[in-house]
Protein backbone atom coordinates (compact mmCIF):
# COMPACT_ATOMS: atom_id res chain seq x y z
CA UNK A 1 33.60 56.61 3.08
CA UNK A 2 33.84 57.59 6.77
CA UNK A 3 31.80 55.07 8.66
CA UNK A 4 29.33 57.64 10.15
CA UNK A 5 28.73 58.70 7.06
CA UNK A 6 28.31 55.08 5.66
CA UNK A 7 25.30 54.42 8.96
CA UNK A 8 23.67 57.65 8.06
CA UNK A 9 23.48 56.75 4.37
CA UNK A 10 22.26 53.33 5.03
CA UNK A 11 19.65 54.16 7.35
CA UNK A 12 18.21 56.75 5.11
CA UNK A 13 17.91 54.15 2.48
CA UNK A 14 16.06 52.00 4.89
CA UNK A 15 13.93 54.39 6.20
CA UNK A 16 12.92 55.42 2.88
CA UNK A 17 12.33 51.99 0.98
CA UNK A 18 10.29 50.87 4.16
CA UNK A 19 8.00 54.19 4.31
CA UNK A 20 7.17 54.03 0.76
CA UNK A 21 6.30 50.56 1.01
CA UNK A 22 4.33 51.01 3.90
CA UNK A 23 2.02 54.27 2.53
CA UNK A 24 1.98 52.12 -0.77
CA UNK A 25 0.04 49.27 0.96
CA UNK A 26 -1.88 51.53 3.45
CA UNK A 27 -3.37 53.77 -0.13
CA UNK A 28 -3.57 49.94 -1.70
CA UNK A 29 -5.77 48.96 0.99
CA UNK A 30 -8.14 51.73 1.03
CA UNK A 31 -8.74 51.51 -2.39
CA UNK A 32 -8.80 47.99 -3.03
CA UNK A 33 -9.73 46.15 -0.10
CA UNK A 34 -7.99 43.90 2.75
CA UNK A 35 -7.08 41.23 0.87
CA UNK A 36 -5.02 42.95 -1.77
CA UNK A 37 -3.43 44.88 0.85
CA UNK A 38 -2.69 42.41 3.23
CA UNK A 39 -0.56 40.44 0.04
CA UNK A 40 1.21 43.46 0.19
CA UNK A 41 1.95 44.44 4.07
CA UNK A 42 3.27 40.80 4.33
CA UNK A 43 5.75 41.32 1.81
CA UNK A 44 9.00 41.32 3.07
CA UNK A 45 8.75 45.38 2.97
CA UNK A 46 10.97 45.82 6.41
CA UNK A 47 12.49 42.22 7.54
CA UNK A 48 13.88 42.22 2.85
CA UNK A 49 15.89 45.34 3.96
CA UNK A 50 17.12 44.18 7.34
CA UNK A 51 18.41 40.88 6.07
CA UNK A 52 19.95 42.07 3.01
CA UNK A 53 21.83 44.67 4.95
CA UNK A 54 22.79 41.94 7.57
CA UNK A 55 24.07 39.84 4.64
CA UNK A 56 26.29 42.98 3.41
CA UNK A 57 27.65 43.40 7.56
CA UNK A 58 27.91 39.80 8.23
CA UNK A 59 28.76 35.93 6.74
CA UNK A 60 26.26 33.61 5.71
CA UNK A 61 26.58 31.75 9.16
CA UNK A 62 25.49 34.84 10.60
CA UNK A 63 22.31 35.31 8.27
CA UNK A 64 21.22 31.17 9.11
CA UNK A 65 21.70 32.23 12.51
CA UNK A 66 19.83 35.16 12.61
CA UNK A 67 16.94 33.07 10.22
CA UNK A 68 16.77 30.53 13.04
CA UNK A 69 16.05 33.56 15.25
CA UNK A 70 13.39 34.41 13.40
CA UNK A 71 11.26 31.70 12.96
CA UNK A 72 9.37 31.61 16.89
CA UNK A 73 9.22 35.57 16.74
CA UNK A 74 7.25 35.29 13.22
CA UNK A 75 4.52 33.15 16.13
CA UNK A 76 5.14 35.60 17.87
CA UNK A 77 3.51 37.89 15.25
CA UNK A 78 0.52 35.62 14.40
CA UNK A 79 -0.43 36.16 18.26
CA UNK A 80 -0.24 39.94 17.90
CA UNK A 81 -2.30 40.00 15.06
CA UNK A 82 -4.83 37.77 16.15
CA UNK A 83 -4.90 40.16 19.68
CA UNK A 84 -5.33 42.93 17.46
CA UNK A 85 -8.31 41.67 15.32
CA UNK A 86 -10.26 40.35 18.22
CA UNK A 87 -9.93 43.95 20.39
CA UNK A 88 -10.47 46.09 17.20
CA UNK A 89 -13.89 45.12 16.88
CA UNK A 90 -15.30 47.33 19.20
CA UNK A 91 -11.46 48.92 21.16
CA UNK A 92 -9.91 51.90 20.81
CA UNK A 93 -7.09 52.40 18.79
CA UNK A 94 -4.78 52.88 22.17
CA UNK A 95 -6.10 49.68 23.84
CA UNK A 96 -6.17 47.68 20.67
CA UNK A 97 -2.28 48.68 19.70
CA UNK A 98 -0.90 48.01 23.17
CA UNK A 99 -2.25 44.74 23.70
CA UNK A 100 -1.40 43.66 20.74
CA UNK A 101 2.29 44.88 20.56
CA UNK A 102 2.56 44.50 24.54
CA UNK A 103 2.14 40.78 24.38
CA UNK A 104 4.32 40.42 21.06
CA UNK A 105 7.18 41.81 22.95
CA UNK A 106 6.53 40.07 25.74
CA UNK A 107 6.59 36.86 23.98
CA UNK A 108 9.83 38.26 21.80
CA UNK A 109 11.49 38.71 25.80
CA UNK A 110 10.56 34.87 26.66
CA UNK A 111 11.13 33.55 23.50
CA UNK A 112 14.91 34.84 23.72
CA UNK A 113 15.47 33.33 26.87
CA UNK A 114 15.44 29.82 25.60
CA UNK A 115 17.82 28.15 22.77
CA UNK A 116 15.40 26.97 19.52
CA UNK A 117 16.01 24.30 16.77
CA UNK A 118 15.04 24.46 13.91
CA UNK A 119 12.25 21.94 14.31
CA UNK A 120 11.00 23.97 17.54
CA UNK A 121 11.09 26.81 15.35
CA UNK A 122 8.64 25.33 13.04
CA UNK A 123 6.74 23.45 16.11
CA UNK A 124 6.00 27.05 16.91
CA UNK A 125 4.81 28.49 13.75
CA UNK A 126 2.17 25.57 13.25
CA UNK A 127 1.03 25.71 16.73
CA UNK A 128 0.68 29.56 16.38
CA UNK A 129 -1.26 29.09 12.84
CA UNK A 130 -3.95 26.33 13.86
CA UNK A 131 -4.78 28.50 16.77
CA UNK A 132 -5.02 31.76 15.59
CA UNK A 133 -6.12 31.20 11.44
CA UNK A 134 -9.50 29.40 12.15
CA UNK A 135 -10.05 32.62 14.59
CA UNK A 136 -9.95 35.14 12.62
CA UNK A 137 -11.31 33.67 9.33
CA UNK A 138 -14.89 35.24 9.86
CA UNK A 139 -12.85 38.78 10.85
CA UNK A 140 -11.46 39.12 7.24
CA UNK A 141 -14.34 40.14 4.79
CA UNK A 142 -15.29 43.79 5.50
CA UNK A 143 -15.97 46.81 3.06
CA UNK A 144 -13.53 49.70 2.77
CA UNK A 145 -15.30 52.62 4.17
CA UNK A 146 -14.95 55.73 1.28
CA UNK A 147 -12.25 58.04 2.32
CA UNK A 148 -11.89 61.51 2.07
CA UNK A 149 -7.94 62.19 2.10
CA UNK A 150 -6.54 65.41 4.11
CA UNK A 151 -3.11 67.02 2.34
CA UNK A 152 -0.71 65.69 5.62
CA UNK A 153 -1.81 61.68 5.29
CA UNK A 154 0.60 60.91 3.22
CA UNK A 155 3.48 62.69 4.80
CA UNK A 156 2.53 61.71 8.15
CA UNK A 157 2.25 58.17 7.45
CA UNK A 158 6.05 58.23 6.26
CA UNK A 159 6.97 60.26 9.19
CA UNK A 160 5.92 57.18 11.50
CA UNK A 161 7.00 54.33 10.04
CA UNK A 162 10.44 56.20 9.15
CA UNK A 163 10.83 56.79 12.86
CA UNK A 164 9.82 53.02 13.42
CA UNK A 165 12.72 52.03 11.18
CA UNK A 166 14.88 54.32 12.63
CA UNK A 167 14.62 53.01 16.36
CA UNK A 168 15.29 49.10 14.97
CA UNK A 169 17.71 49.99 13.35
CA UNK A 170 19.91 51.88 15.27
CA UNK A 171 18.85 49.36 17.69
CA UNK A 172 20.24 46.54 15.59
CA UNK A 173 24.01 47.88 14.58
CA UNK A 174 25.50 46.21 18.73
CA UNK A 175 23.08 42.99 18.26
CA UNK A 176 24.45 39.26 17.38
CA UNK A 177 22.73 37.11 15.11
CA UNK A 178 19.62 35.99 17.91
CA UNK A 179 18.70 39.27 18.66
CA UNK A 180 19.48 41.11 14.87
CA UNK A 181 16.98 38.07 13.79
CA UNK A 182 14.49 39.60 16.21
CA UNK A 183 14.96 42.72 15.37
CA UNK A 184 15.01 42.35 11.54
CA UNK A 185 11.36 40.97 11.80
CA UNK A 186 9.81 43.61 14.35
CA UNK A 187 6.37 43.98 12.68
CA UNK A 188 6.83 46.95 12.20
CA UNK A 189 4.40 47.03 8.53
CA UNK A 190 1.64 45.42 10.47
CA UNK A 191 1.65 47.81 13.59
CA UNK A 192 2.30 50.98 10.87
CA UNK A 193 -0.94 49.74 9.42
CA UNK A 194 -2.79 49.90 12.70
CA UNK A 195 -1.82 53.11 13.45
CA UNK A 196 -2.50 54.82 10.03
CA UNK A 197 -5.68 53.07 9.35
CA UNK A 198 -7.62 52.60 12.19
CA UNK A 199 -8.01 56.19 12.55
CA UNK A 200 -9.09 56.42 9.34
CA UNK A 201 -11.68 53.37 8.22
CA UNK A 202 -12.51 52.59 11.69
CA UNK A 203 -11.36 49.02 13.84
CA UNK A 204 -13.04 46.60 11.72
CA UNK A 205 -11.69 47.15 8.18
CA UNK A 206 -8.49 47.25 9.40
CA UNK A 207 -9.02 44.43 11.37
CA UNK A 208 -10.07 42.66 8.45
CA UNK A 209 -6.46 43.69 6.73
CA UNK A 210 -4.82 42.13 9.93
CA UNK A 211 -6.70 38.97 9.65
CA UNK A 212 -5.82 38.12 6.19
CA UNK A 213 -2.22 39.29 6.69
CA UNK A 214 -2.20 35.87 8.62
CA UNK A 215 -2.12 33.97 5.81
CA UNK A 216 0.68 36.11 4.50
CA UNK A 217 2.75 35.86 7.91
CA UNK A 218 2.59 31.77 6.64
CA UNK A 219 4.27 32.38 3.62
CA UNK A 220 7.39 34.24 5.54
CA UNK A 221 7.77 31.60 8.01
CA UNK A 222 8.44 29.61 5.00
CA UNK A 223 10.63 31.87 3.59
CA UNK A 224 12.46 32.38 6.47
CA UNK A 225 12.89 28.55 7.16
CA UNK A 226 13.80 28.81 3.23
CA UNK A 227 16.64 31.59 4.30
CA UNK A 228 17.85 29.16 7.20
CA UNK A 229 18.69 26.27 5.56
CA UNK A 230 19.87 27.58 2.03
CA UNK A 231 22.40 30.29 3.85
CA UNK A 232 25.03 28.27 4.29
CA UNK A 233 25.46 25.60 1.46
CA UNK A 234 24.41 28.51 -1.09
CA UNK A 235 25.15 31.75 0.29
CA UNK A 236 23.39 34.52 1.10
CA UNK A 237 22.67 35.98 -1.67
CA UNK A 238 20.96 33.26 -3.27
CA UNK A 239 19.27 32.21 0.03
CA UNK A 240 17.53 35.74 0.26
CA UNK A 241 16.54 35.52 -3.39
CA UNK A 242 15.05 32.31 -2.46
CA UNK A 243 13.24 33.87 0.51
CA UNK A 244 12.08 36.49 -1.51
CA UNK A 245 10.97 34.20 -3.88
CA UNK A 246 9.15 32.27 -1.52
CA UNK A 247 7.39 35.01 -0.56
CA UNK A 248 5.70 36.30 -3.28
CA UNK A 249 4.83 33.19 -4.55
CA UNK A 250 3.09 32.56 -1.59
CA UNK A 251 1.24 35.70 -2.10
CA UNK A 252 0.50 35.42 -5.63
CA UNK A 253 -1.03 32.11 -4.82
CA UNK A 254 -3.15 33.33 -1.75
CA UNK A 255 -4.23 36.04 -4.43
CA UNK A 256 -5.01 33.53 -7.39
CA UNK A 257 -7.45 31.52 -4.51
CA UNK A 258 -8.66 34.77 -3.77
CA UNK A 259 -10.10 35.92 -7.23
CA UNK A 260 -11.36 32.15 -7.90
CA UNK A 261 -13.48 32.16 -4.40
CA UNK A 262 -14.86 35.77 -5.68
CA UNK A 263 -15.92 33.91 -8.98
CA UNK A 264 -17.12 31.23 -7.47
C-alpha cells in the first residue's frame, strides 16, 4: 500500500473512532448527567488512538519516551479544566474556551522547554491535583437542562472534533517522542465538549462535566505512568493494555463511589 494512501487511511480511522466517541459522551451527558459523562470523556477516546498508532510507527523505547512526555502535559490539563470551570460560571463561551486552552498551551510551550523525570512528572500531577480538585468540588453537581435536539447536532459535532483530530495528527507524523507525547494527549475530548455543550445546556452544566472529568484526568496520569514504566520490560502492546486497563478501572471505581454517595 502506497504510503499516502496508508496516512489517508489511518487518519480517517482516527478521525472517525475519536468523533464517535466524542458525540457518544456529549448525547451521554445530556441525558444522564456530568458524572456519567465525564467517566466517559476521560476515557482514553483520543490519546488510546494516538498511542496505539505510535506503537504501530515506532519501538517500545519510543512509546516510554513519549509516556514520560506525557505525564506534566496531563497537569497541564487539570489547569485548563479548572480555568474553564471557574470562567464558565457566568463567561461566554469565547472567553471561557480561550483562557482555558490559551494557558494549557502555554504551559504545554514551557513545559517542553525543560527535561522531566519521571518523579517530576508525577511531582507535577499531584501538585496540579491538590490545587485544582478541592476547587472545583462544589462546581460538579448541576442538573442537565432538557434539550430539544435540531437535525445538524449530531453531524456538526463530528465535523469539529474530526477536524480537531485531523490538525494533531497531521501535526504529529515529523514529531519525536517529547513532542508526539504532547501531541497524543492534546485534550482535545475535553475542549470538543466545551464547544458542543456550552452552547447547548448553558456554562454551568458543562462546567459541572469539566469538574468531575478531574477526577478522571487522575486515573490517566496513572495510566500513563502505567504506560511508562511497563513499555520497555513488556512491550507495548501489553503496556497499552495495561494503560487501558488502568483507565477504566479507575472510572468504574469513581462510578461505583458515585452511585453509593447517591444512596447514601
Amino acid at each position: 500500500m502506497p504510503p499516502e494512501l496508508a496516512f489517508i487511511l489511518t487518519l480517517a480511522l482516527r478521525m472517525a473512532i475519536t468523533a464517535a466517541f466524542v458525540v457518544t459522551a456529549s448525547v451521554i451527558t445530556e441525558r444522564s448527567g456530568p458524572v456519567i459523562g465525564a467517566l466517559i470523556a476521560t476515557l482514553p477516546i483520543s490519546a488510546g488512538p494516538s498511542y496505539a498508532f505510535l506503537a504501530l510507527d515506532h519501538d517500545a523505547a519510543f512509546v516510554a519516551q513519549g509516556a514520560l512526555a506525557s505525564l506534566p502535559i496531563n497537569a497541564a490539563t487539570v489547569f485548563m479544566s479548572l480555568v474553564y470551570v471557574l470562567l464558565a460560571q457566568r463567561g461566554s463561551l469565547i472567553v471561557c474556551f480561550c483562557a482555558s486552552v490559551g494557558l494549557w498551551l502555554g504551559l504545554a510551550v514551557l513545559i517542553r522547554t525543560a527535561q522531566w523525570s519521571f518523579g517530576a512528572g508525577i511531582a507535577a500531577n499531584v501538585v496540579a491535583f491538590a490545587i485544582c480538585l478541592p476547587l472545583v468540588q462544589r462546581f460538579r453537581n448541576v442538573r442537565m437542562p432538557l434539550i430539544t435536539r435540531r437535525w445538524y447536532d449530531i453531524p456538526l459535532r463530528a465535523v469539529l472534533v474530526s477536524t480537531l483530530v485531523a490538525t494533531v495528527t497531521t501535526v504529529s507524523g515529523w514529531a519525536g517522542p517529547a513532542i508526539s507525547g504532547t501531541i497524543a494527549i492534546v485534550p482535545i475530548v475535553l475542549t470538543s465538549l466545551m464547544l458542543i455543550l456550552q452552547p447547548r445546556i448553558g456554562g454551568p452544566p458543562t462546567a459541572a462535566v469539566i469538574a468531575n472529568s478531574v477526577w478522571g484526568l487522575a486515573g490517566f496520569a496513572i495510566a500513563v505512568a502505567v504506560l511508562h514504566v511497563t513499555a520497555l520490560p513488556l512491550g507495548s502492546a501489553i503496556a497499552l493494555s495495561l494503560a487501558l486497563l488502568t483507565c477504566v478501572a479507575w472510572n468504574l471505581g469513581l462510578w461505583g463511589w458515585s452511585r453509593r454517595r447517591l444512596v447514601r
